[in-house]
N, C-alpha and C. Protein backbone atom coordinates (compact mmCIF):
# COMPACT_ATOMS: atom_id res chain seq x y z
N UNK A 1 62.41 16.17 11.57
CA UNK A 1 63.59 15.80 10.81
C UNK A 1 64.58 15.15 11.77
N UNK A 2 64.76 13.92 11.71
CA UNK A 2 66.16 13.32 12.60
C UNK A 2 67.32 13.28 11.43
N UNK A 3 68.11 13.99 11.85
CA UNK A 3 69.64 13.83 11.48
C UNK A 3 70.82 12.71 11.70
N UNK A 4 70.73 11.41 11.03
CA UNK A 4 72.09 10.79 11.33
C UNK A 4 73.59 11.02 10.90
N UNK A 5 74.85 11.32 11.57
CA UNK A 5 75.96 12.10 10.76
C UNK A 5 76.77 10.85 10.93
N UNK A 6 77.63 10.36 9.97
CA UNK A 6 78.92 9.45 10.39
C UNK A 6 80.04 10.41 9.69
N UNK A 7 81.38 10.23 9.88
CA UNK A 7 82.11 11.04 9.58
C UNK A 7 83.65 10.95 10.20
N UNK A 8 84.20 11.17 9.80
CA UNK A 8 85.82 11.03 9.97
C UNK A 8 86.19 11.96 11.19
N UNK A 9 85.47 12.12 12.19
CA UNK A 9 85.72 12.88 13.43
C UNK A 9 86.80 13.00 14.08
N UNK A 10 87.80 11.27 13.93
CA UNK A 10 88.98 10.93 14.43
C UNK A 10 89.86 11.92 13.57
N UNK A 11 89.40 12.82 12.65
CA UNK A 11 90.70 13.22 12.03
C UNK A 11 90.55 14.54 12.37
N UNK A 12 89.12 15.13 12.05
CA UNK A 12 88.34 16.53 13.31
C UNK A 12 87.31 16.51 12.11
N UNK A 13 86.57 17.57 12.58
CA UNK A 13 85.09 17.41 12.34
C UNK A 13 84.43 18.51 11.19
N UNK A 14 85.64 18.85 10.43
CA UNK A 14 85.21 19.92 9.84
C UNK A 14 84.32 19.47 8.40
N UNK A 15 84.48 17.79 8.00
CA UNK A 15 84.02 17.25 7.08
C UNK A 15 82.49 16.88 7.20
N UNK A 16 82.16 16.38 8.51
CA UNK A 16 81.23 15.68 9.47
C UNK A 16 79.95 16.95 9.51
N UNK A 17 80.39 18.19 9.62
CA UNK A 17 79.88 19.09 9.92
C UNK A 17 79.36 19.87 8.42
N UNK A 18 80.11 19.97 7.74
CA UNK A 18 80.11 20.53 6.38
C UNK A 18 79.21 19.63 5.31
N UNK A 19 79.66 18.54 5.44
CA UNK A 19 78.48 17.98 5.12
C UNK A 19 76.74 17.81 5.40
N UNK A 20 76.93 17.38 7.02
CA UNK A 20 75.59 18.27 7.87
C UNK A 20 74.79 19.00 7.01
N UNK A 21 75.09 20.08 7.23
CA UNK A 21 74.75 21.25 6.69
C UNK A 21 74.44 21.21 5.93
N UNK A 22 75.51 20.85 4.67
CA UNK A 22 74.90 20.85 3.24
C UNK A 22 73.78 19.95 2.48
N UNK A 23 73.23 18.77 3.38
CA UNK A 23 72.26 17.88 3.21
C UNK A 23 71.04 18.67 3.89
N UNK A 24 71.36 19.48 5.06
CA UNK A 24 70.15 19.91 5.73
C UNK A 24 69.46 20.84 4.66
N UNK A 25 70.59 21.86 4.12
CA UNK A 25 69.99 23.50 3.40
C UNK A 25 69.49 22.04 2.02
N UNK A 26 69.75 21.07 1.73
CA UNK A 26 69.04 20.48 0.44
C UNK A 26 67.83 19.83 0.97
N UNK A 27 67.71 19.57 2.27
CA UNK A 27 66.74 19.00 2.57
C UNK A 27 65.21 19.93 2.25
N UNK A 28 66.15 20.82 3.38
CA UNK A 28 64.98 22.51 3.34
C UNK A 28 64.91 22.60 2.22
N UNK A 29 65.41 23.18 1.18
CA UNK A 29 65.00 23.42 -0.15
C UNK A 29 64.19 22.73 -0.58
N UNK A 30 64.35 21.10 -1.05
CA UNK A 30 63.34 20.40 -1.71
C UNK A 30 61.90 20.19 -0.76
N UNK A 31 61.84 20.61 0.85
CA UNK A 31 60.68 20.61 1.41
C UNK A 31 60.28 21.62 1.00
N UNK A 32 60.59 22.62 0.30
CA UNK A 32 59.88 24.17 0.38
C UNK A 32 59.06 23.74 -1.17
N UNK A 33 59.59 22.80 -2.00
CA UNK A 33 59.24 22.78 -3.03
C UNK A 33 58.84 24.10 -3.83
N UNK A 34 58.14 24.21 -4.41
CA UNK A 34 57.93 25.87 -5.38
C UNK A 34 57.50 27.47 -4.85
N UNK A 35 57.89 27.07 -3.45
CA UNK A 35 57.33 27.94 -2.19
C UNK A 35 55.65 28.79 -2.09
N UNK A 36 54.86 27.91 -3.16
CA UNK A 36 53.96 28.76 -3.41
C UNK A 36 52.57 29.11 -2.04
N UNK A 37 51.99 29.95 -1.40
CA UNK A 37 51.76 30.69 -0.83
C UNK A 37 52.18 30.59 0.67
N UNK A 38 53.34 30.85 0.82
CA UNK A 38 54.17 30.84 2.11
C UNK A 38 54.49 32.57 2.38
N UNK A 39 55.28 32.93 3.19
CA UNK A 39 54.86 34.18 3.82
C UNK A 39 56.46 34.70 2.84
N UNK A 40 57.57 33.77 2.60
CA UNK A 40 58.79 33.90 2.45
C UNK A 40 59.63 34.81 3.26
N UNK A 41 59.50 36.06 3.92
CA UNK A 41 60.30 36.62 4.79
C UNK A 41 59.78 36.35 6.44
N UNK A 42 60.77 35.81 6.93
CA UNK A 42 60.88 35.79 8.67
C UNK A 42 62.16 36.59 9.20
N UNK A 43 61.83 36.59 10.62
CA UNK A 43 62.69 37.57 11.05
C UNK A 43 62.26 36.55 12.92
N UNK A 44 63.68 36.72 13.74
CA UNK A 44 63.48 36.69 15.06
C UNK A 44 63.87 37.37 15.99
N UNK A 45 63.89 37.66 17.09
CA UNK A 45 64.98 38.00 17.59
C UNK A 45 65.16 37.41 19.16
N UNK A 46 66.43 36.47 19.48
CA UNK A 46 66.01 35.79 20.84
C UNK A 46 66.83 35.77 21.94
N UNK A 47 66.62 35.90 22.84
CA UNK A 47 67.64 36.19 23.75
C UNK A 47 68.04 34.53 24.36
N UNK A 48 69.03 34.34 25.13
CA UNK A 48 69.08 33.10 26.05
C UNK A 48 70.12 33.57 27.12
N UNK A 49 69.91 34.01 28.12
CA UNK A 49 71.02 34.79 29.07
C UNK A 49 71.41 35.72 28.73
N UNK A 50 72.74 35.60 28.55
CA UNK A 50 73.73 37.39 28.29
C UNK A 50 73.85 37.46 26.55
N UNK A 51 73.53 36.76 26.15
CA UNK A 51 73.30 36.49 24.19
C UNK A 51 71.87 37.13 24.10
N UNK A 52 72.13 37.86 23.13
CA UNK A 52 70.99 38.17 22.12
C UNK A 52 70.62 38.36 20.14
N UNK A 53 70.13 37.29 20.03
CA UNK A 53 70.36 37.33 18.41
C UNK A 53 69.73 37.63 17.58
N UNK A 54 69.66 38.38 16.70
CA UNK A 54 68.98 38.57 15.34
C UNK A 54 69.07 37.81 14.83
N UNK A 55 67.73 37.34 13.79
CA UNK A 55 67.70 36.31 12.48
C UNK A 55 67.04 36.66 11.45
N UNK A 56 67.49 37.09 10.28
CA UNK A 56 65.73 37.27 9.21
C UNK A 56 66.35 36.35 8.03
N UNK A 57 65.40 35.95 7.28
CA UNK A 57 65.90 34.87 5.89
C UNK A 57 64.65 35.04 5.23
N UNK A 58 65.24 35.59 3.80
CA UNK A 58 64.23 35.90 2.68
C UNK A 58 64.50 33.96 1.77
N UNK A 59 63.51 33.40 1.04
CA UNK A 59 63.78 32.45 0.87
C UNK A 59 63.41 32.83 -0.32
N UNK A 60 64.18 33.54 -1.26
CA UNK A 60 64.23 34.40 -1.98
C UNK A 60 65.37 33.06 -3.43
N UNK A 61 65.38 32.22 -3.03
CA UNK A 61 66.24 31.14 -4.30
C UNK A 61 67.68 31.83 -4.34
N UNK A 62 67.93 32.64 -3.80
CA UNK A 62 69.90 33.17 -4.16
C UNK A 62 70.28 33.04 -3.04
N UNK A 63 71.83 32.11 -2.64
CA UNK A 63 71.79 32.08 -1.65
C UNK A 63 73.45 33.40 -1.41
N UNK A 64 73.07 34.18 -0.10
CA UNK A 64 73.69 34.79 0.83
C UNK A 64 73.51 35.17 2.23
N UNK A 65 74.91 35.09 2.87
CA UNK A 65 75.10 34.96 4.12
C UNK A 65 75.65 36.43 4.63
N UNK A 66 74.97 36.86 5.49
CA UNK A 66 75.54 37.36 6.40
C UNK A 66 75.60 37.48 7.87
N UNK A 67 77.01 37.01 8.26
CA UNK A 67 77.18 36.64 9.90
C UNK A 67 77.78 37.36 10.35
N UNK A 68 77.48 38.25 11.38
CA UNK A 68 78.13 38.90 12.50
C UNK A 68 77.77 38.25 13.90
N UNK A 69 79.51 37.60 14.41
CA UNK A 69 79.31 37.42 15.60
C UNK A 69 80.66 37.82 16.04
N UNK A 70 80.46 38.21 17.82
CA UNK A 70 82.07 38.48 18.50
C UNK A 70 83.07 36.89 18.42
N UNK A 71 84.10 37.56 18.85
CA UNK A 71 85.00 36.60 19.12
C UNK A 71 84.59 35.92 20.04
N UNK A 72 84.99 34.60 20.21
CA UNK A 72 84.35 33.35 21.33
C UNK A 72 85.41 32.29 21.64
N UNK A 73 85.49 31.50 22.54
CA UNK A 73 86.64 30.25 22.75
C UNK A 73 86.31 30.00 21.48
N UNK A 74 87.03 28.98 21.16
CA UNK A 74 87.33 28.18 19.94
C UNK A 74 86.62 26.92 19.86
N UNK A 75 86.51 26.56 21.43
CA UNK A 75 85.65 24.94 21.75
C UNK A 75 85.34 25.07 22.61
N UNK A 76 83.76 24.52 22.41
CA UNK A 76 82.61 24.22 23.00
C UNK A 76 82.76 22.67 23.11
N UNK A 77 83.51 21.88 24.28
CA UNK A 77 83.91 20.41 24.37
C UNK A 77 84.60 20.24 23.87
N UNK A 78 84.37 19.20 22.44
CA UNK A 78 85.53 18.90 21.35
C UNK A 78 85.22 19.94 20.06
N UNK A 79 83.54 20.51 20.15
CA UNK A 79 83.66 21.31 19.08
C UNK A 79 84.49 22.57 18.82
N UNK A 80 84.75 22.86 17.24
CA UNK A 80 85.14 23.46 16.59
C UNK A 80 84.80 24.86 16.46
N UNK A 81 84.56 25.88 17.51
CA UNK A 81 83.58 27.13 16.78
C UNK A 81 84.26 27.55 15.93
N UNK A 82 85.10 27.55 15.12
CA UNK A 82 85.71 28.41 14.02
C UNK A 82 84.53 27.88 13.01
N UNK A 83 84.39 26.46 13.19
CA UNK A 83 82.78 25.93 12.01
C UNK A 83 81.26 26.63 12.28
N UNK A 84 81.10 27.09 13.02
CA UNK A 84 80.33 28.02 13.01
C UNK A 84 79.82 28.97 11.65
N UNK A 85 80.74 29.89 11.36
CA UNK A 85 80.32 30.41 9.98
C UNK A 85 80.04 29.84 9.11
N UNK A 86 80.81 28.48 8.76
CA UNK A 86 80.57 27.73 7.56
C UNK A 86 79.77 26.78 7.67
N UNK A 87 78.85 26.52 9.12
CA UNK A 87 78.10 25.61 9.17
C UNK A 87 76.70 26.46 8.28
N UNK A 88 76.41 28.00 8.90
CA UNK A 88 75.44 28.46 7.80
C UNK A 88 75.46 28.75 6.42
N UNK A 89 76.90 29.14 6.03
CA UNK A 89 77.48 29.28 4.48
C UNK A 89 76.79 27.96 4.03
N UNK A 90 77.56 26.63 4.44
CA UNK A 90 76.65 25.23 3.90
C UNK A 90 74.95 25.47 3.89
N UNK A 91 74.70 25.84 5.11
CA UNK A 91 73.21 25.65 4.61
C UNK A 91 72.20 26.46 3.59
N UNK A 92 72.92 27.98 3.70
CA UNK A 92 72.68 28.97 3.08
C UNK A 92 72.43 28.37 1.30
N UNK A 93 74.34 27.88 1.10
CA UNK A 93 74.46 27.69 -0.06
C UNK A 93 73.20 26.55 -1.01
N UNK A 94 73.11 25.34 0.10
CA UNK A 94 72.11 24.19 -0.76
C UNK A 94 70.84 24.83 -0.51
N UNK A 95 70.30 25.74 0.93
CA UNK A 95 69.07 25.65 0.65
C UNK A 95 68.41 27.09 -0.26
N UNK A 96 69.71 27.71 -0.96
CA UNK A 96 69.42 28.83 -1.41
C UNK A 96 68.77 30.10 -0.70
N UNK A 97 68.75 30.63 0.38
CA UNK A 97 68.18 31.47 0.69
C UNK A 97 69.29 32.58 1.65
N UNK A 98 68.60 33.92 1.26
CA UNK A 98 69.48 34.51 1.96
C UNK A 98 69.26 34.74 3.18
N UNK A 99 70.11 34.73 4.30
CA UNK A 99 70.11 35.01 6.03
C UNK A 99 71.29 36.23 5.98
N UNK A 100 70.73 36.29 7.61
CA UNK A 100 71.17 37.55 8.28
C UNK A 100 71.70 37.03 9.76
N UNK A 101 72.50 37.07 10.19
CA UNK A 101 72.47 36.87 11.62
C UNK A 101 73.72 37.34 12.44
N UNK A 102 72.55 38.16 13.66
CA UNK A 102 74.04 39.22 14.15
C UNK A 102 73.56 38.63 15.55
N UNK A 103 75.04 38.41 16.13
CA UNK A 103 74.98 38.49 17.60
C UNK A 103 75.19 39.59 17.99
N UNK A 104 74.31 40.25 18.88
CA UNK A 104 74.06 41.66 19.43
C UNK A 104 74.81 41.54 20.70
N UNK A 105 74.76 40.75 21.04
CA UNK A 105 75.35 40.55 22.89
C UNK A 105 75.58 39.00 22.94
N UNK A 106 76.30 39.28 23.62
CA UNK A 106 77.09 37.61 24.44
C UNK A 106 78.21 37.23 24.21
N UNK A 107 78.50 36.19 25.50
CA UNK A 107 80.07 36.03 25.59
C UNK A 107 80.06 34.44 25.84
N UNK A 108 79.60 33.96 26.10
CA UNK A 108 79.16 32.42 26.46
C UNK A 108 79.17 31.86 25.54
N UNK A 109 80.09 30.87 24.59
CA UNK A 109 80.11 30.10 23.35
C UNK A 109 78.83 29.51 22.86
N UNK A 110 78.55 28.89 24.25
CA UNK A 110 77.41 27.82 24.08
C UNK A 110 76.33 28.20 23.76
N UNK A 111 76.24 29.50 24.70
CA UNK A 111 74.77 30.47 24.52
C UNK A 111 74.57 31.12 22.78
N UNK A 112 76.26 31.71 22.63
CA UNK A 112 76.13 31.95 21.33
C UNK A 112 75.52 31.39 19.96
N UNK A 113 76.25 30.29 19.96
CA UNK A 113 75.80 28.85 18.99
C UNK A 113 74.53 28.68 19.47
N UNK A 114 73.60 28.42 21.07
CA UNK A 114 72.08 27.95 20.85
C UNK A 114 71.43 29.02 20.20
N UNK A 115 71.59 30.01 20.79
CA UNK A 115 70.97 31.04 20.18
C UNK A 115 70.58 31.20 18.38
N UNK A 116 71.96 31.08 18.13
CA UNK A 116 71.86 31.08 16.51
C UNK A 116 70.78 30.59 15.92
N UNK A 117 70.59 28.75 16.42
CA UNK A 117 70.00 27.96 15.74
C UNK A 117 68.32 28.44 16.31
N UNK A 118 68.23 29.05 17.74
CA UNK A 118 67.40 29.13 17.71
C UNK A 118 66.59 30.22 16.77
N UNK A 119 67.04 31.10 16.96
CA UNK A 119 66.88 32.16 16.17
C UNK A 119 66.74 32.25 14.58
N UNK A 120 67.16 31.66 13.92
CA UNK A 120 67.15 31.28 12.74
C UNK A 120 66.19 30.15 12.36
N UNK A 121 65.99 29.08 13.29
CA UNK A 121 64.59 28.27 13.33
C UNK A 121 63.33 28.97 13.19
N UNK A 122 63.20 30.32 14.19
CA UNK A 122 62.04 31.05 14.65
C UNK A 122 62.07 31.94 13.36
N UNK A 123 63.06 32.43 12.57
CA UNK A 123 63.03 32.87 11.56
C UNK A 123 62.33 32.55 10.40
N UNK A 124 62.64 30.92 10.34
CA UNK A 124 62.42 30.10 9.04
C UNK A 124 61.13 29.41 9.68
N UNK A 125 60.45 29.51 11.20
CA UNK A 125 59.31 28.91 11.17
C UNK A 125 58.18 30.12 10.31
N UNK A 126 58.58 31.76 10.43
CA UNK A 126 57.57 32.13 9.87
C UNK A 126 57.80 32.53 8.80
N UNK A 127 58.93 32.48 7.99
CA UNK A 127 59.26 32.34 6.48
C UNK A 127 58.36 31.33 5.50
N UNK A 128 58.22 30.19 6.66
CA UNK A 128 57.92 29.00 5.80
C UNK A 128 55.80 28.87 5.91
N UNK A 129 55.78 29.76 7.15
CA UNK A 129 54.29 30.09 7.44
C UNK A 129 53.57 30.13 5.98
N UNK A 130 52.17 29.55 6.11
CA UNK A 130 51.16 29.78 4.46
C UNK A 130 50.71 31.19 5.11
N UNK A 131 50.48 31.33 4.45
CA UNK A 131 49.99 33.26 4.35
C UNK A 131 48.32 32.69 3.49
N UNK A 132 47.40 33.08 3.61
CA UNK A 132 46.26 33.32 2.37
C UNK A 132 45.93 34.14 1.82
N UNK A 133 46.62 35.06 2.39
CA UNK A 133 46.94 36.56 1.38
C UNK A 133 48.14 36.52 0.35
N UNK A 134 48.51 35.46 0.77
CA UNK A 134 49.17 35.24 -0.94
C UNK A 134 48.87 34.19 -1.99
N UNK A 135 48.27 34.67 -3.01
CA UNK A 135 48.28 33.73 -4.06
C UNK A 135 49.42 33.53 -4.93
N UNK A 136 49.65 31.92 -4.55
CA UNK A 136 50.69 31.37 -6.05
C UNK A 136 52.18 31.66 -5.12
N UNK A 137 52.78 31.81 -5.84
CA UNK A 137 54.58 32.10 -5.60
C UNK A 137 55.22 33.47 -5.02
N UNK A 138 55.51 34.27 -3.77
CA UNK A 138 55.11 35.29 -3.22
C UNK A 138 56.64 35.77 -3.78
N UNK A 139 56.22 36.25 -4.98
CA UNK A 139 57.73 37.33 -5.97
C UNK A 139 56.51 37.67 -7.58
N UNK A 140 57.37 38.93 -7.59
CA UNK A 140 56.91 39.38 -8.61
C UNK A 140 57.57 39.00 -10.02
N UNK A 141 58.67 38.01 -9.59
CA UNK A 141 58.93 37.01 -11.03
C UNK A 141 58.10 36.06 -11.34
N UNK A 142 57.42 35.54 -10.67
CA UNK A 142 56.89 34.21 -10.42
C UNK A 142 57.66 33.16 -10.38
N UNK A 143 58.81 33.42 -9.63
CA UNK A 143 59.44 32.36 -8.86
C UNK A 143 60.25 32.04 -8.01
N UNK A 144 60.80 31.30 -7.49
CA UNK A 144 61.88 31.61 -6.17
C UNK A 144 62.46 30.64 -6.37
């Protein structure tokens, strides 16, 4: 997936970013298409220095967030970490699925934020895993 963003940055980046997001969680969604025999729950957990993060995401069609992280600078360069939470709320919300993600340890902004994404990647790589022990749509509604 390459990402191109344009965006009103000169004014700050909270539009640029929010948007991001909300094209990515629609992207993910319509790649998952009817999720039928995928594993649907992942989970990670990853360290990168003095950070350590939890990730799990049921791709379960409702979307909710939950983020626990410590307090951190505010900027990472010119970025914004206060966008942080709402960069996953956006993705959460379009790609419908619910996440989890706690920072357990760390103090390093940067480490914080890689971590996240990594962690939540490694999450959603085995969420999105085919399973062949599942037939069809893996819910007992028959659907997600």
């Amino acid at each position: 997936l390459t990402v191109k963003t344009t965006g009103d940055v000169d004014v700050d980046s909270h539009h640029t970013v929010e948007d991001t997001s909300l094209a990515f969680g629609q992207a993910l969604r319509e790649a998952l298409g009817d999720k039928a025999g995928i594993r649907r729950f992942g989970d990670a957990m990853v360290p990168l220095d003095e950070v350590l993060v939890q990730a799990a995401v049921d791709l379960s069609g409702r979307p909710y967030l939950v983020h626990r992280q410590p307090e951190i600078v505010e900027l990472i360069g010119t970025f914004d970490t206060t966008l942080g939470k709402h960069i996953w709320e956006s993705i959460v919300a379009e790609a419908r699925i619910a996440l989890h993600i706690r920072v357990l340890e760390g103090r390093n902004a940067h480490h914080v934020f890689e971590a996240q994404f990594k962690a939540v990647a490694r999450a959603l790589r085995d969420a999105v895993a085919l399973d062949s022990r599942v037939a069809g749509i893996p819910s007992t509604k028959g659907s997600l």
